[in-house]
N, C-alpha and C. Protein backbone atom coordinates (compact mmCIF):
# COMPACT_ATOMS: atom_id res chain seq x y z
N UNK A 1 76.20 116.58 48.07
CA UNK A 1 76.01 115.43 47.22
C UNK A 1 77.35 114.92 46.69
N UNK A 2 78.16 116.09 45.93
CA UNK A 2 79.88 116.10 45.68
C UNK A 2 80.63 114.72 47.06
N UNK A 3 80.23 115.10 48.13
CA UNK A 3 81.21 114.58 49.30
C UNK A 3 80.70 113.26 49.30
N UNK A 4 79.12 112.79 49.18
CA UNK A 4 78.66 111.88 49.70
C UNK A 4 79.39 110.45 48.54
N UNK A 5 79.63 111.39 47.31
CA UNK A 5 79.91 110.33 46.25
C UNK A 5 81.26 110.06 46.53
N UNK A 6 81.94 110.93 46.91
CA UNK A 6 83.37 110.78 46.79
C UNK A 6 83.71 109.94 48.27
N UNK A 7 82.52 110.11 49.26
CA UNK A 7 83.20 108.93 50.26
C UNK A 7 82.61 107.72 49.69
N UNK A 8 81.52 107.23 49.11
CA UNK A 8 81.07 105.89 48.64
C UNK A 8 82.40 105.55 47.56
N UNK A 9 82.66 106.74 47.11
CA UNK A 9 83.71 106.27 45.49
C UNK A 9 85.55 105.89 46.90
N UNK A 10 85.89 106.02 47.82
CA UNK A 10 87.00 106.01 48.41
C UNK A 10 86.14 104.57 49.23
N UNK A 11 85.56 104.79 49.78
CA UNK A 11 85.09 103.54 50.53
C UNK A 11 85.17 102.19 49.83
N UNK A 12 84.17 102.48 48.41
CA UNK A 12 84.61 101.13 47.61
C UNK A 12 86.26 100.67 46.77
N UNK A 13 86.66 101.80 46.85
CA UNK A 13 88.24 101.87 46.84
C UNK A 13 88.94 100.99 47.87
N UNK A 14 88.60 101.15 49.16
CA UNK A 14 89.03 100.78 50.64
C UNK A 14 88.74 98.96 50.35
N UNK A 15 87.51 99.11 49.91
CA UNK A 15 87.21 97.74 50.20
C UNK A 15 87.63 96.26 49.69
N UNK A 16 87.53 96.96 47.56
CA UNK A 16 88.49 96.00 46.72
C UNK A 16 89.99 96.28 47.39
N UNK A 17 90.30 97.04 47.76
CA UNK A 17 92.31 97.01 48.36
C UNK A 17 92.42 96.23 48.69
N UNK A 18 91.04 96.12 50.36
CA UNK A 18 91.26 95.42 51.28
C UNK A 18 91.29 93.78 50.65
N UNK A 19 90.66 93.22 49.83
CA UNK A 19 90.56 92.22 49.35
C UNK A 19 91.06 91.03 48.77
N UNK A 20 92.20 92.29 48.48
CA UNK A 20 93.21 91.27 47.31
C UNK A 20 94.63 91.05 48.26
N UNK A 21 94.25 91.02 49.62
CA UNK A 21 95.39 90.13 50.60
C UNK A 21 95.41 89.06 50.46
N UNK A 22 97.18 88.56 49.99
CA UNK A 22 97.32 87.45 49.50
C UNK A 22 97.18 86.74 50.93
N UNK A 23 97.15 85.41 50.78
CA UNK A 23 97.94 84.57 51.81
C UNK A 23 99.38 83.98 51.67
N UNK A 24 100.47 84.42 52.87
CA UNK A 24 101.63 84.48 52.61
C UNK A 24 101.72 83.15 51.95
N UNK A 25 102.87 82.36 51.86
CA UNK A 25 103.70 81.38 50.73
C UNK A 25 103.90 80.47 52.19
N UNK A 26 103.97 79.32 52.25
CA UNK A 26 103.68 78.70 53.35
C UNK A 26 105.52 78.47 53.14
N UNK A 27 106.70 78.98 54.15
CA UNK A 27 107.73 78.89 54.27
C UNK A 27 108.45 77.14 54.15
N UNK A 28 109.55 77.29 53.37
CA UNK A 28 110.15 76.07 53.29
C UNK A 28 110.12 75.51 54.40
N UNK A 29 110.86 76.42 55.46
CA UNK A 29 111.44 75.61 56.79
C UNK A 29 110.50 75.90 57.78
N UNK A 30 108.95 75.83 57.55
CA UNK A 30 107.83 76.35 59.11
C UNK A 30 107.75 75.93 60.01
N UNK A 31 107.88 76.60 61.04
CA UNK A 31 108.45 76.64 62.53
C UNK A 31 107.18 75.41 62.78
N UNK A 32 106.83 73.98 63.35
CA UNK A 32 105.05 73.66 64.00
C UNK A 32 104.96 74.17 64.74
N UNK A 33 103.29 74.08 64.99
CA UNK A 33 102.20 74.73 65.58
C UNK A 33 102.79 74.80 67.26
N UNK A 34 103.63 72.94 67.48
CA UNK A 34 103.78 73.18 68.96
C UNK A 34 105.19 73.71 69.15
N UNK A 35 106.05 73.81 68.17
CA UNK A 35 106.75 74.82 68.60
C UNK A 35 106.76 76.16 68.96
N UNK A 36 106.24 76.36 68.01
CA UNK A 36 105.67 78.06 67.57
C UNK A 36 105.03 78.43 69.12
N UNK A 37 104.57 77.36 69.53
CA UNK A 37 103.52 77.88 70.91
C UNK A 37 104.89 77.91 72.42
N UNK A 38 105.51 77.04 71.88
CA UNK A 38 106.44 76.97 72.76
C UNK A 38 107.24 78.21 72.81
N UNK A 39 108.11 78.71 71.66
CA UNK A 39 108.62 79.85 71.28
C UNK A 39 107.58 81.03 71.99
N UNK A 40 106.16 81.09 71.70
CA UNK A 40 105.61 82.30 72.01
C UNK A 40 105.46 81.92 73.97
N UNK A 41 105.44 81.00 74.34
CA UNK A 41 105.12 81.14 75.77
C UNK A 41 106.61 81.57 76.46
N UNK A 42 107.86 81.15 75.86
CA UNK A 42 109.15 81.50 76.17
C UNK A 42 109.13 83.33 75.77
N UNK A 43 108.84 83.70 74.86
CA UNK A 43 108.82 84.99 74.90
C UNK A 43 108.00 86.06 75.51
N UNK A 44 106.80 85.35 76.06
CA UNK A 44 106.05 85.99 77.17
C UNK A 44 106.73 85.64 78.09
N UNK A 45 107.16 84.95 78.84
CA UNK A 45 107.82 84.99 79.75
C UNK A 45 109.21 85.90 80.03
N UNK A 46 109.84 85.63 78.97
CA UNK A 46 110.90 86.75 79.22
C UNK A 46 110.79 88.20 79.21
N UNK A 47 109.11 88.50 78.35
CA UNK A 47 109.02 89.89 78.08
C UNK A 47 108.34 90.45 79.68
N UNK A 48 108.47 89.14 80.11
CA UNK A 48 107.54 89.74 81.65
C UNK A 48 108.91 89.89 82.56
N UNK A 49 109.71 89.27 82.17
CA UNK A 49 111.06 88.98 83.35
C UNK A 49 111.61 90.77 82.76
N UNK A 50 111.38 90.44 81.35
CA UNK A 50 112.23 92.07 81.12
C UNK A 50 111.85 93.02 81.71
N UNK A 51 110.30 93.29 81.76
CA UNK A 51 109.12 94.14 82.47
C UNK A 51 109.65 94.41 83.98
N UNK A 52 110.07 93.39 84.48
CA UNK A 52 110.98 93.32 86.06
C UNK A 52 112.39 93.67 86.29
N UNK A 53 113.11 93.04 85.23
CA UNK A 53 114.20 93.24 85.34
C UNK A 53 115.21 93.67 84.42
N UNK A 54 114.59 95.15 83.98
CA UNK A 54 115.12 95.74 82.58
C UNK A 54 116.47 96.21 83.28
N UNK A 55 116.74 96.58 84.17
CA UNK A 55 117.99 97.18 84.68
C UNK A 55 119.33 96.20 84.29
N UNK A 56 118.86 95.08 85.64
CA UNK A 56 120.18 93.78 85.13
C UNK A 56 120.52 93.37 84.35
N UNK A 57 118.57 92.74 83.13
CA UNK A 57 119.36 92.69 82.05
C UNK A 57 120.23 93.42 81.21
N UNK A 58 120.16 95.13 81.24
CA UNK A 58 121.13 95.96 80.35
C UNK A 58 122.62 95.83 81.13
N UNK A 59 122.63 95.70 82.43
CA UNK A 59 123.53 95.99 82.87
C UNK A 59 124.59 94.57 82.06
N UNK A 60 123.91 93.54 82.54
CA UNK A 60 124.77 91.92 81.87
C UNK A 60 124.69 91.77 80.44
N UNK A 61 124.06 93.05 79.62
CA UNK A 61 124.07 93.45 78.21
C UNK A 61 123.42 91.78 77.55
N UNK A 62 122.15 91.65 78.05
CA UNK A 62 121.54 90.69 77.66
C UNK A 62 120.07 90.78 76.80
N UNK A 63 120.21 90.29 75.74
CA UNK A 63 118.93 90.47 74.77
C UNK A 63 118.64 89.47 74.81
N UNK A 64 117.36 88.78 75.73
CA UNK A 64 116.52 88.34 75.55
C UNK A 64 115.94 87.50 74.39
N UNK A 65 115.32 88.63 73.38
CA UNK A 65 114.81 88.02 71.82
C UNK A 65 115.72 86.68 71.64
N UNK A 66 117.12 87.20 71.53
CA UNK A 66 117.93 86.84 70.64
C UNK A 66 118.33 84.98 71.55
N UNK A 67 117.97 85.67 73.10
CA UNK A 67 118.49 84.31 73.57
C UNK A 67 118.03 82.97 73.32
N UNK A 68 115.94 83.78 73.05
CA UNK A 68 115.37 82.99 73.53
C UNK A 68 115.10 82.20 71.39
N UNK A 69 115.54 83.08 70.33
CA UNK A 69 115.91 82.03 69.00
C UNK A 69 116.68 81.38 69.11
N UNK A 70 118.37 81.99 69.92
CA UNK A 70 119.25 80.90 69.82
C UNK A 70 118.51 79.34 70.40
N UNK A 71 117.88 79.65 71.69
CA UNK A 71 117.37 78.48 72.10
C UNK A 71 116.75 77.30 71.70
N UNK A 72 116.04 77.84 70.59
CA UNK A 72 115.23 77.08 69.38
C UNK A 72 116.23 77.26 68.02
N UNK A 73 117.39 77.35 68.01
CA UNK A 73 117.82 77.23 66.80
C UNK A 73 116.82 77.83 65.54
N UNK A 74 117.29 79.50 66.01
CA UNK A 74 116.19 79.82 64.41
C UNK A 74 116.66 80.94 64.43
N UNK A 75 116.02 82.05 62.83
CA UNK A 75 116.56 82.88 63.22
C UNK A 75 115.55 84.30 63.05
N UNK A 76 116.21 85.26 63.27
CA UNK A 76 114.77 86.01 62.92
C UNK A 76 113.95 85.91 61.74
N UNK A 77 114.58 85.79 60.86
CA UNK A 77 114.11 85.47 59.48
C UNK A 77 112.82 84.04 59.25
N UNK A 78 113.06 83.37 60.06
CA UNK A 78 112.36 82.44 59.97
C UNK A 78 111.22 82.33 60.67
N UNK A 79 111.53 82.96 62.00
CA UNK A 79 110.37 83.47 62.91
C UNK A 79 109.80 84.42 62.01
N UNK A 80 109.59 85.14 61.82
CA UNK A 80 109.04 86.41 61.04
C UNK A 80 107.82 85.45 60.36
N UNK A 81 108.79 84.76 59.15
CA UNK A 81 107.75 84.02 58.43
C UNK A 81 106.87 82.99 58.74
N UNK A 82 107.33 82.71 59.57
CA UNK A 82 106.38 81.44 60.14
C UNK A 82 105.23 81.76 61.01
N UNK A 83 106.01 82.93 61.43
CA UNK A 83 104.69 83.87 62.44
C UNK A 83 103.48 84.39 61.26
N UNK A 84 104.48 84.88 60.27
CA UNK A 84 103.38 85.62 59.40
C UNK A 84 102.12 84.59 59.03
N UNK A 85 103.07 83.63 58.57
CA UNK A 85 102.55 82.07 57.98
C UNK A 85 100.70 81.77 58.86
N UNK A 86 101.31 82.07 60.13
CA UNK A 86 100.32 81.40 60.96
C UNK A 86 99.58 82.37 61.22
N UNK A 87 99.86 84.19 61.63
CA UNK A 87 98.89 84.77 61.68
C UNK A 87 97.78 85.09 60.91
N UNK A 88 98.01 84.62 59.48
CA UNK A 88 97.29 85.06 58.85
C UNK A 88 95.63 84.43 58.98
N UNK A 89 96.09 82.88 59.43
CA UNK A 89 95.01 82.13 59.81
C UNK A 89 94.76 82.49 60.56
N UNK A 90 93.47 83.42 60.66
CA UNK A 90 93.39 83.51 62.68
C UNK A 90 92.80 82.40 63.26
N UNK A 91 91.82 81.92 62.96
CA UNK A 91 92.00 80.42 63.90
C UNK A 91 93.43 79.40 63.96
N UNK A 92 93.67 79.10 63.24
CA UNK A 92 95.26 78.49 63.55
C UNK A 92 96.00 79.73 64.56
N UNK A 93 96.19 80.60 64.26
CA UNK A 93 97.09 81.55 65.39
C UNK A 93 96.64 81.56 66.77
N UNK A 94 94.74 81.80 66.46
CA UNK A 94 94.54 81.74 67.75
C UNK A 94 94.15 80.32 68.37
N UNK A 95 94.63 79.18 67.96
CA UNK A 95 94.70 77.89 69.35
C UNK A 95 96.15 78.12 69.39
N UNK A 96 97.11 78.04 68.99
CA UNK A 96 98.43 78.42 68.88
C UNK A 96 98.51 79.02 70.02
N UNK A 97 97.96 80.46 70.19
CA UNK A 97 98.04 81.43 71.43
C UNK A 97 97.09 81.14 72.66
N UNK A 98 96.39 80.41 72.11
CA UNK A 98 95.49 79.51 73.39
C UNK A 98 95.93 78.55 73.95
N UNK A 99 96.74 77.81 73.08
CA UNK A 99 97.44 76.75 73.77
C UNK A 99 98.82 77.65 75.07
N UNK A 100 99.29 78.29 74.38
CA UNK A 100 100.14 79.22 75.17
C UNK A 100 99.40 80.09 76.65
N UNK A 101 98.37 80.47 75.65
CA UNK A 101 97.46 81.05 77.02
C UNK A 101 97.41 79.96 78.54
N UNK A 102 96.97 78.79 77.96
CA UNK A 102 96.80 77.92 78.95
C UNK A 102 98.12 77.47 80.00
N UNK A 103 99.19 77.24 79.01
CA UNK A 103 100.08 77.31 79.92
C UNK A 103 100.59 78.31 80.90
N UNK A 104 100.57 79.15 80.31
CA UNK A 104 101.12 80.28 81.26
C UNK A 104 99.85 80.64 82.35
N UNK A 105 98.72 80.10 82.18
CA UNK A 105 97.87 80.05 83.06
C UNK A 105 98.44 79.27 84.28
N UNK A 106 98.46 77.53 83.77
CA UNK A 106 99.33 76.66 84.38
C UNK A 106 100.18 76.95 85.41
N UNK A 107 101.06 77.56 84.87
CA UNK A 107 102.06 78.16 85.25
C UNK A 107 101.99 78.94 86.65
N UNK A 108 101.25 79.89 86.46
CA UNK A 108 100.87 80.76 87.39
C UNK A 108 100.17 80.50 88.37
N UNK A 109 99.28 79.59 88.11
CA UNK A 109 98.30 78.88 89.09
C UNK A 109 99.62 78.52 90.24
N UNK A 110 100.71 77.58 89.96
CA UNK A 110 101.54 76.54 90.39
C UNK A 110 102.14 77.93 91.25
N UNK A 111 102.93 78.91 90.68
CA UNK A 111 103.90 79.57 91.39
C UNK A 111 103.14 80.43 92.68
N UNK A 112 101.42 81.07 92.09
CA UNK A 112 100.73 81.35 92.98
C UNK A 112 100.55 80.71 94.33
N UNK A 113 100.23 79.31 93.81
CA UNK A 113 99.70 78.16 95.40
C UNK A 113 101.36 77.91 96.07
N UNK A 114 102.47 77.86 95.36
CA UNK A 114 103.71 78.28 95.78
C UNK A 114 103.65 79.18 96.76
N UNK A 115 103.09 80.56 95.87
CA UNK A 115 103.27 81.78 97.19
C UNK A 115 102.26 81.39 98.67
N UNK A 116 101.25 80.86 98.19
CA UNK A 116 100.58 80.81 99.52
C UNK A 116 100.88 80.04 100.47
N UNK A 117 101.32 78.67 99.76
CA UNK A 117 102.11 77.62 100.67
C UNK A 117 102.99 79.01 101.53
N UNK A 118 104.08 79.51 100.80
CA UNK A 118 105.35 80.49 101.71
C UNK A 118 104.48 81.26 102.76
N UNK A 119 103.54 81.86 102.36
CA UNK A 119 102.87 82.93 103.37
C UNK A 119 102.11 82.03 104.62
N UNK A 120 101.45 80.85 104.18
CA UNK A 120 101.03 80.23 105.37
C UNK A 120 102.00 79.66 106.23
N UNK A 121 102.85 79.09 106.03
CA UNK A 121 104.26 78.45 106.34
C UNK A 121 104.91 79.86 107.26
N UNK A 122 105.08 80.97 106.88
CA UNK A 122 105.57 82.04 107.68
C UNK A 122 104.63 82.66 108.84
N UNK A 123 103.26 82.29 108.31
CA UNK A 123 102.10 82.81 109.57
C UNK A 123 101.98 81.90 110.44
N UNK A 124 102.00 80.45 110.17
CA UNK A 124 102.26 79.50 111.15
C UNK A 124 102.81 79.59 111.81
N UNK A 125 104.34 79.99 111.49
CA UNK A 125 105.48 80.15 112.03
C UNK A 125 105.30 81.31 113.35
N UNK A 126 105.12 82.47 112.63
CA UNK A 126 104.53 83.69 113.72
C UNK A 126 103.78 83.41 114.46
N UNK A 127 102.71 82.61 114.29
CA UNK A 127 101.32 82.18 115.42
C UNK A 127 102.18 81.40 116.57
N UNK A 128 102.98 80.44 116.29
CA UNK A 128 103.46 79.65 116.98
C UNK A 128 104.45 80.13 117.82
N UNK A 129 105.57 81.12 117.46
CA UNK A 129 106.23 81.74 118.38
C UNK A 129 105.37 82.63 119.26
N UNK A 130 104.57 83.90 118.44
CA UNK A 130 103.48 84.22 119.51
C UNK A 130 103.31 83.43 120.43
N UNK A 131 102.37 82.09 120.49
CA UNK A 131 101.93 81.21 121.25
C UNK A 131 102.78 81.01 122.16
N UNK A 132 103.97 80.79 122.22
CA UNK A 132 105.18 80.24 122.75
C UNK A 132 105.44 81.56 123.69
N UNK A 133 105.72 82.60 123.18
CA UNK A 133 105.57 84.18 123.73
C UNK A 133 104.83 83.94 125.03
N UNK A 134 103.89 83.88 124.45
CA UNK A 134 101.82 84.17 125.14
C UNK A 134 102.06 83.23 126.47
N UNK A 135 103.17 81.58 126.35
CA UNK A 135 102.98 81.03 126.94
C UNK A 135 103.84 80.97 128.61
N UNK A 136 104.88 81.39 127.84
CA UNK A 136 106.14 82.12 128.77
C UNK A 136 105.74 83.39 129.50
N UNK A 137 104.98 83.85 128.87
CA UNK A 137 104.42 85.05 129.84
C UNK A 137 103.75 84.87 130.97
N UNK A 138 102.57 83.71 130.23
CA UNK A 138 101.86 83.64 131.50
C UNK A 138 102.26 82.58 132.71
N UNK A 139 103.55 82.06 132.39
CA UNK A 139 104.13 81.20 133.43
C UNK A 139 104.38 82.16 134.23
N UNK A 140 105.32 83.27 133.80
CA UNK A 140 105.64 84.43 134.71
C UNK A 140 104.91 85.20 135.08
N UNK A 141 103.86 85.39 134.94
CA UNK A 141 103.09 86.08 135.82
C UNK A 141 102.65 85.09 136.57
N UNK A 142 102.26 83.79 136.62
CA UNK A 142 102.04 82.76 137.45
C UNK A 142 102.92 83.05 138.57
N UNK A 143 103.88 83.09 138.65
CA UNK A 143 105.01 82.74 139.05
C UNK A 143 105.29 83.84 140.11
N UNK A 144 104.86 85.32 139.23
CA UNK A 144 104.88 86.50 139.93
C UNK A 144 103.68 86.70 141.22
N UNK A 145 102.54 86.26 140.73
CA UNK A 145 100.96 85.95 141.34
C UNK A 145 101.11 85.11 142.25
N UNK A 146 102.12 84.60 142.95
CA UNK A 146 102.46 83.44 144.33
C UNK A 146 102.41 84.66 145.48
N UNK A 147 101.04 84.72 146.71
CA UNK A 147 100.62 85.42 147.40
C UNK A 147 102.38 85.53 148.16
N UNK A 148 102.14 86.63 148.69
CA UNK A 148 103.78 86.56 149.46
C UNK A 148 103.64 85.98 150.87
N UNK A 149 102.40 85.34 151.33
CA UNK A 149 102.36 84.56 152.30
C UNK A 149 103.04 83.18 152.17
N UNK A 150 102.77 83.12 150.86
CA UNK A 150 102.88 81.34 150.31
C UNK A 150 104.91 81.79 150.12
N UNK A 151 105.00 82.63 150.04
CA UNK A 151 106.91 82.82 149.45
C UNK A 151 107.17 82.41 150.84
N UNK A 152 106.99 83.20 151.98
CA UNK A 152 107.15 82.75 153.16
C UNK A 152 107.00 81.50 154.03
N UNK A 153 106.35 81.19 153.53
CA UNK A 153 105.98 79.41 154.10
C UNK A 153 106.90 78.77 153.49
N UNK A 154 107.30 78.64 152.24
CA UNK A 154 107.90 78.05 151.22
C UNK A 154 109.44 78.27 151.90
N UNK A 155 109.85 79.51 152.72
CA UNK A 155 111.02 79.70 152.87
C UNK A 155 111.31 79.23 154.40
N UNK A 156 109.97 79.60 154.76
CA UNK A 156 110.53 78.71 156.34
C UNK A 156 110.29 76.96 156.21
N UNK A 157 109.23 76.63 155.06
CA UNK A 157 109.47 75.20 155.16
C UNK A 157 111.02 74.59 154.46
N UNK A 158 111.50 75.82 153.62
CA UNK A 158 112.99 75.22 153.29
C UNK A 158 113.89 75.05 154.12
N UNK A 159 113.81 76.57 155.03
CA UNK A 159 114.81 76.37 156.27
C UNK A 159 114.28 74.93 157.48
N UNK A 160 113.09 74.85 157.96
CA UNK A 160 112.89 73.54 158.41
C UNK A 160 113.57 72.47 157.98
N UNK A 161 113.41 72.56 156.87
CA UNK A 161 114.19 70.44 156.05
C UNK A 161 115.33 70.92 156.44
N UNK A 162 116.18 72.28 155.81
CA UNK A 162 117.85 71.89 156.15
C UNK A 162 118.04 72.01 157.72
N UNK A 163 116.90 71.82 158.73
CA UNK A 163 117.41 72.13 159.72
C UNK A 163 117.06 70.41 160.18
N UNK A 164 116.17 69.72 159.94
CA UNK A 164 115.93 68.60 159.74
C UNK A 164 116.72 67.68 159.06
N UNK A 165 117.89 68.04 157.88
CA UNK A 165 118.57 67.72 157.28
C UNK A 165 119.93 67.42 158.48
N UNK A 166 120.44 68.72 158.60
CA UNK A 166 121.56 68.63 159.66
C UNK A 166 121.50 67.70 161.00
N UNK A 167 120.23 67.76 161.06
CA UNK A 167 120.02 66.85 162.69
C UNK A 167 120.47 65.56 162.16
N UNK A 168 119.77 65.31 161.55
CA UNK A 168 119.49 63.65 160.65
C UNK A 168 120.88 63.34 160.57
N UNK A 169 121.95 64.03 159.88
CA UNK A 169 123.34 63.80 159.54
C UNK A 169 124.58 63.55 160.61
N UNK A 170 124.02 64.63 161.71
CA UNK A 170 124.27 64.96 162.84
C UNK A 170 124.07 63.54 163.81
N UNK A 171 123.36 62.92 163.70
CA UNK A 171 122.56 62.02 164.76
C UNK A 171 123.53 60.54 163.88
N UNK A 172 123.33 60.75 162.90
CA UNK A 172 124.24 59.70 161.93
C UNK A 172 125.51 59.17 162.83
């Protein structure tokens, strides 16, 4: 009975705490909505390039974060708050991140049909030399498949003309 009170007595503890979250102070200088979305689709992107290419970037001693505030002229300090600013709304945060969602959807769609364009463009390519292969072959076996009766005719009708040839020139 002792335990059951003391979790109802901590629970309703938990609950007024939870309650009295202010909402932050809406920042002098707040980043807008379409920046903010811009900023967050630039930082998914780089956190995916980092995901790939954590090596080079350490090697060219490149931070990312930092490139991608200079880019927007801001600084952490301001991001922080403006992020806070907006998460707190979760509907405002989340079209914010939906709008971002969509692009990088965008995005991907484009570089995807990119890749397939490359892969069909290279299978074409292969089908067609094949073909070209396939086609040269079977000239030569054509070619090889001439009964050796017919090589022989072919060689005495050559020697005939130049012998027909010489008369003709001869008689000239």
């Amino acid at each position: 009975m002792l335990k059951q009170i003391s979790i109802i007595i901590i629970l309703g503890v938990l609950v007024l705490a939870c309650n009295d979250i202010k909402r932050p102070k809406k920042p002098d200088n707040l980043i807008s909505k379409a920046q903010m979305s811009d900023l967050l689709y630039d930082l998914y992107v780089v956190s995916a390039a980092k995901g790939v290419n954590r090596k080079l970037l350490e090697e060219k001693n490149f931070n990312p974060e930092t490139y991608i505030l200079e880019k927007y002229n801001l600084d952490s300090t301001r991001f922080a708050e403006s992020n806070n600013y907006y998460a707190f709304d979760l509907e405002v945060y989340k079209s914010i991140v939906d709008k971002t969602k969509e692009r990088l959807e965008a995005e991907k769609k484009v570089f995807d049909d990119l890749r397939q364009l490359e892969t069909d463009s290279i299978k074409n390519r292969r089908d067609s030399i094949k073909n070209r292969k396939d086609s040269i072959k079977n000239i030569k076996d054509s070619i090889n498949k001439v009964p050796k009766v017919m090589k022989k005719s072919l060689l005495k009708m050559d020697t005939i003309k130049k012998v027909l040839d010489t008369t003709v020139i001869t008689k000239n």
